[in-house]
Protein backbone atom coordinates (compact mmCIF):
# COMPACT_ATOMS: atom_id res chain seq x y z
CA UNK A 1 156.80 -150.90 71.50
CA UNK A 2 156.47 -150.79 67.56
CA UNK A 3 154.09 -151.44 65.31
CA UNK A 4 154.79 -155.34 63.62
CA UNK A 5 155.62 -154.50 60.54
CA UNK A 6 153.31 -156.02 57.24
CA UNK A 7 154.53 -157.46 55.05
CA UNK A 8 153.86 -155.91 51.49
CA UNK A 9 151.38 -157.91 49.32
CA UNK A 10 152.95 -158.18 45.74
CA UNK A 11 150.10 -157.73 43.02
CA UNK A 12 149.14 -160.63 41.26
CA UNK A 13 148.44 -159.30 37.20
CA UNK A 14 148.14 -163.02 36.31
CA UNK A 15 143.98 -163.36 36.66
CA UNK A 16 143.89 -159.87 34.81
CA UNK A 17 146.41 -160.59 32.10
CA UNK A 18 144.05 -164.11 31.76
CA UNK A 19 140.54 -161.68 31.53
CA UNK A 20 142.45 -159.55 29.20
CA UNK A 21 143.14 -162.72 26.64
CA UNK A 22 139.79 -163.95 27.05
CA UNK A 23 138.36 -160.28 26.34
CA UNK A 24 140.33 -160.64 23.30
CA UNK A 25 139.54 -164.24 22.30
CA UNK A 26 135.52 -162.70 22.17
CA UNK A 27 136.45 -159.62 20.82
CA UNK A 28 138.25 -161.04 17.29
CA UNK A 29 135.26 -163.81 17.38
CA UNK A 30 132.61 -161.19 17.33
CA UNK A 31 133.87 -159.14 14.71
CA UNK A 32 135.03 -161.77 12.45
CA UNK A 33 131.36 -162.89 12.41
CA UNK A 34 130.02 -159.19 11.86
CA UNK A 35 132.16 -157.99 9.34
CA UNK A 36 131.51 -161.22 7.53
CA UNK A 37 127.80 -160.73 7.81
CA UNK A 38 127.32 -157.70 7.44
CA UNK A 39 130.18 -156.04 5.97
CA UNK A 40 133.06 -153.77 7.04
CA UNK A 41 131.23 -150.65 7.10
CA UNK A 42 128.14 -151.30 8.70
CA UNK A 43 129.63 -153.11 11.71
CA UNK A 44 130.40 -150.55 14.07
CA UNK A 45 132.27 -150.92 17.20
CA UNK A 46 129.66 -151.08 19.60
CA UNK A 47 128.21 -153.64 17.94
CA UNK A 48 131.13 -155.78 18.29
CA UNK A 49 131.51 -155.10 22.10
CA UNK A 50 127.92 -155.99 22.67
CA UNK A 51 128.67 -159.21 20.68
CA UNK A 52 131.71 -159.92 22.40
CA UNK A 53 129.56 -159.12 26.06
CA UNK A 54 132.92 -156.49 26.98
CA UNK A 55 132.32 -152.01 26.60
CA UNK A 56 133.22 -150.25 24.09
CA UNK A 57 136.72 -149.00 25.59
CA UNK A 58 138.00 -152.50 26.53
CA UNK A 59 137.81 -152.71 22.51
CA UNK A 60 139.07 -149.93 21.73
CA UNK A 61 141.70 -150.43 24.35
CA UNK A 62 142.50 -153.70 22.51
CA UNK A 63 142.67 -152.59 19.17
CA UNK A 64 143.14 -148.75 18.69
CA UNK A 65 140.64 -148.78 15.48
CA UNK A 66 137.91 -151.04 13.37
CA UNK A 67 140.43 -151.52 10.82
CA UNK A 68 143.64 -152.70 12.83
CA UNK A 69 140.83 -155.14 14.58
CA UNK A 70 140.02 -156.53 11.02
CA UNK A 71 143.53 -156.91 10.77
CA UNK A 72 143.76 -159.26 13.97
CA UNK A 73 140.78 -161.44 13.27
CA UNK A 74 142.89 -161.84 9.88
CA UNK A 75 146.45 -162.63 10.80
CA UNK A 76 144.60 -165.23 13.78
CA UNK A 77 142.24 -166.71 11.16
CA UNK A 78 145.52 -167.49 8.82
CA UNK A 79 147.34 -168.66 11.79
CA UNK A 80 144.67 -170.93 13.21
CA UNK A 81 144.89 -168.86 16.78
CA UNK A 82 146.45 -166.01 18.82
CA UNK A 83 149.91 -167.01 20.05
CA UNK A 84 152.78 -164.45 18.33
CA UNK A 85 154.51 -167.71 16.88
CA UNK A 86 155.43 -166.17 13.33
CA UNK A 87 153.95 -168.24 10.62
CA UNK A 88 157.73 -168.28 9.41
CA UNK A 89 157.82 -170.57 12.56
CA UNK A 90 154.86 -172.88 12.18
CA UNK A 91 155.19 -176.33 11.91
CA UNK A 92 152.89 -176.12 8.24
CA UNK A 93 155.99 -173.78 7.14
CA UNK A 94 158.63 -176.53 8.59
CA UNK A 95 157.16 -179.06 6.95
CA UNK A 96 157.44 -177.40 4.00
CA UNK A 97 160.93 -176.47 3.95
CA UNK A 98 161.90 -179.88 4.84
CA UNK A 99 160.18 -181.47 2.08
CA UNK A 100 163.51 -181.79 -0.60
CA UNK A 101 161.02 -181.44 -3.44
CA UNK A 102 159.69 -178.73 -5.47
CA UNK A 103 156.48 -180.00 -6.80
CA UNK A 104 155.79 -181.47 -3.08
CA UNK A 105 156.71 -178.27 -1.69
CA UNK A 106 153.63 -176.36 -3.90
CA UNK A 107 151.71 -179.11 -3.32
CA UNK A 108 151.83 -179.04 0.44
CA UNK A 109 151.26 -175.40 0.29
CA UNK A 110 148.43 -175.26 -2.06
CA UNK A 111 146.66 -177.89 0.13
CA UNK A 112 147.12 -175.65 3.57
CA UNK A 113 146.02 -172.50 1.85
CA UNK A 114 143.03 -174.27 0.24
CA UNK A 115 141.87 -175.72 3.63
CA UNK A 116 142.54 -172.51 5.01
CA UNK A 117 141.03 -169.81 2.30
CA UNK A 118 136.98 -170.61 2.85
CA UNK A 119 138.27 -168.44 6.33
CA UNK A 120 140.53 -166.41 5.31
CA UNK A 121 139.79 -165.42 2.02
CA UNK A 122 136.73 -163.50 2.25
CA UNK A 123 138.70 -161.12 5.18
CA UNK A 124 140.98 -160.50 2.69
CA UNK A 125 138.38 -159.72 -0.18
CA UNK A 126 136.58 -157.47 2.29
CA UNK A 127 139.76 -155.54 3.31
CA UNK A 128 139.97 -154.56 -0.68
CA UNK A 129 136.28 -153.64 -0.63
CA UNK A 130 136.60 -151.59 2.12
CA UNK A 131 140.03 -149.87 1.28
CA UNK A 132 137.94 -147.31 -1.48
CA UNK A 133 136.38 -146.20 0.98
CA UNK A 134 138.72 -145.79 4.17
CA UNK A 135 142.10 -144.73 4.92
CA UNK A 136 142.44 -147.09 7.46
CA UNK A 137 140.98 -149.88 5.38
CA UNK A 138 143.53 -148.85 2.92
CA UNK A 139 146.29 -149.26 4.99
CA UNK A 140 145.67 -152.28 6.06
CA UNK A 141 145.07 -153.77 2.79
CA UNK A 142 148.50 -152.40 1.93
CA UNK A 143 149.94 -154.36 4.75
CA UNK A 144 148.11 -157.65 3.72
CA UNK A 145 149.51 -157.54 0.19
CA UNK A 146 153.31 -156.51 1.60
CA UNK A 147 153.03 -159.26 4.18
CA UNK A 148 152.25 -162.09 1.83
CA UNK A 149 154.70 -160.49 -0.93
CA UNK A 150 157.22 -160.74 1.38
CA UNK A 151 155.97 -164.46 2.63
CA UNK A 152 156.09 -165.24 -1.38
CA UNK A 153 159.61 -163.49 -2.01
CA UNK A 154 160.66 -166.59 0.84
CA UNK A 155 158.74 -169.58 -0.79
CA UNK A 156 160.35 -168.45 -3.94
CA UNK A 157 164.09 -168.40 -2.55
CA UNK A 158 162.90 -172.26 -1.42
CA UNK A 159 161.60 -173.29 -4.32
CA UNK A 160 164.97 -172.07 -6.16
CA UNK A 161 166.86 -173.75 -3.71
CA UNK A 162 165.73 -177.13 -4.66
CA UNK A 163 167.48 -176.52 -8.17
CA UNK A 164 164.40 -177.36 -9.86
CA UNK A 165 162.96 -174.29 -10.81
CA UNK A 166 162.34 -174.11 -15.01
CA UNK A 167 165.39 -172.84 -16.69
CA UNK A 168 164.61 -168.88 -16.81
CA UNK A 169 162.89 -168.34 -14.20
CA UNK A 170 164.54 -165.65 -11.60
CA UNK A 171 163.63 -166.26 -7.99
CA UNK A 172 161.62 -162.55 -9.05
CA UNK A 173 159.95 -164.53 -11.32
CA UNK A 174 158.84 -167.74 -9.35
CA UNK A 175 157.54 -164.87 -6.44
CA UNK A 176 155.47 -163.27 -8.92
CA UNK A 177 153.80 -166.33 -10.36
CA UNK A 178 152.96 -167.33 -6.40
CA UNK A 179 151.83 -163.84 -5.52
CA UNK A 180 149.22 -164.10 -8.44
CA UNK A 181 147.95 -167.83 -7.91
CA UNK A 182 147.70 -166.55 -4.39
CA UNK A 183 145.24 -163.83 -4.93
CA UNK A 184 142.06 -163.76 -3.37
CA UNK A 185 140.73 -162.75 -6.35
CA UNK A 186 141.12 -166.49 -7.86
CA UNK A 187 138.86 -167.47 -4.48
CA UNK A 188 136.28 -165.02 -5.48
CA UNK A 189 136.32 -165.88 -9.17
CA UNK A 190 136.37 -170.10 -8.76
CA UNK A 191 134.63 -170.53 -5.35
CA UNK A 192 132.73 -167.74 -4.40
CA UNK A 193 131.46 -167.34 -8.28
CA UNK A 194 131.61 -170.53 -9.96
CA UNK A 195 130.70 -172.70 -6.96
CA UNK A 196 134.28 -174.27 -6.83
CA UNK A 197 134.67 -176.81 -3.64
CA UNK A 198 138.37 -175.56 -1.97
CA UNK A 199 139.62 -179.14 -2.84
CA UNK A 200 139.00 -178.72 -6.23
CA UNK A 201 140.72 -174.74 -5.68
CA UNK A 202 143.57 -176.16 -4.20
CA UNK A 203 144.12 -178.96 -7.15
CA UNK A 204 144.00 -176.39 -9.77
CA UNK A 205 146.49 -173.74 -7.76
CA UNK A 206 149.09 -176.68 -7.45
CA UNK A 207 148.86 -177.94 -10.93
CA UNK A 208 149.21 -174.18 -12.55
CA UNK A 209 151.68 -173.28 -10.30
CA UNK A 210 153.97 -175.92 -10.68
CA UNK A 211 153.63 -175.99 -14.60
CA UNK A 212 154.19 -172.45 -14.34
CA UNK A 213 157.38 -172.88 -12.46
CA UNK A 214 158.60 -176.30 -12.73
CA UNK A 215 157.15 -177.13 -16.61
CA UNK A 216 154.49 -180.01 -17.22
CA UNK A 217 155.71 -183.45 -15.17
């Protein structure tokens, strides 16, 4: 007589694809509070793990370096979390879009990224600091800038759209006046420096950008 045959137990990666988010979820926490306190350079990968209570190779299995990791904790501190929803597809970006507008459409943005810089900007700021000094750094400063060049080349296209933009003003030239109110560098210089609140940020990016592109109203 033969054996009953077993039947074959399927593997179950759903509990380990859960660890492996929450491994994550600590990882980008614990190195978005290191590099902010002490620094890109002197936060070193072990640290992090340690902070994060995973080794050393489930980070670097994660995130193949310290710099694309500075990366993450970047693009999920602008985003507000982890999920790969674009921010081309968040419901901030919608909202914008919909609004028929111009001047409501800076406003709306100038209010998200001044509720959202006191986070964001200082990742940014120490992504430039530490680009002198590493190649990796470097690159992914590079990326920053291209990424929100390219996010700014698409607000501009909107804002022309409306059919409100100041006569003269190329949609090159509306994406270059957002790309430089958009700087970290004016976070540095008016909150960081001169003790700015972000409301008071975000007021001043909105009026100069739409006299910039839309004239005085």
């Amino acid at each position: 007589m033969s054996e009953p045959v077993k039947a074959i137990r399927r593997y179950d990666a759903t509990r380990r694809q859960q660890q492996a988010r929450e491994n994550r979820g600590r990882i980008l926490a614990a190195a978005g509070e290191l590099f902010l306190a002490r620094g890109y350079a002197d936060t070193a990968m072990p640290e992090i793990a340690q902070a994060a209570g995973v080794s050393v190779q489930t980070v670097y299995k994660a995130f193949a370096n310290k710099a694309t990791l500075l990366k993450a904790v970047f693009d999920v501190t602008v985003a507000g979390d982890d999920e790969p929803t674009p921010m081309a597809e968040r419901d901030v970006i919608g909202e914008i879009r919909a609004t028929p507008d111009a001047a409501a459409k800076i406003t709306l943005y100038t209010r998200h990224l001044a509720e959202g810089a006191p986070r964001h900007a200082p990742l940014q700021l120490l992504a430039r600091n530490a680009a002198g000094a590493d190649r990796a750094a470097a690159a992914v400063w590079a990326q920053m800038r291209v990424e929100m060049l390219t996010a700014m080349t698409y607000f501009a296209a909107d804002l022309v759209g409306t059919g409100q933009v100041r006569a003269g003003l190329a949609a090159d030239d509306v994406r270059d006046v957002l790309w430089t109110y958009h700087a970290p560098e004016l976070y540095e210089l008016l909150v960081q420096e001169r003790g700015w609140s972000a409301e008071r940020y975000g007021h001043f990016l909105a009026e100069a950008i739409i006299n910039a592109i839309l004239g005085v109203r």
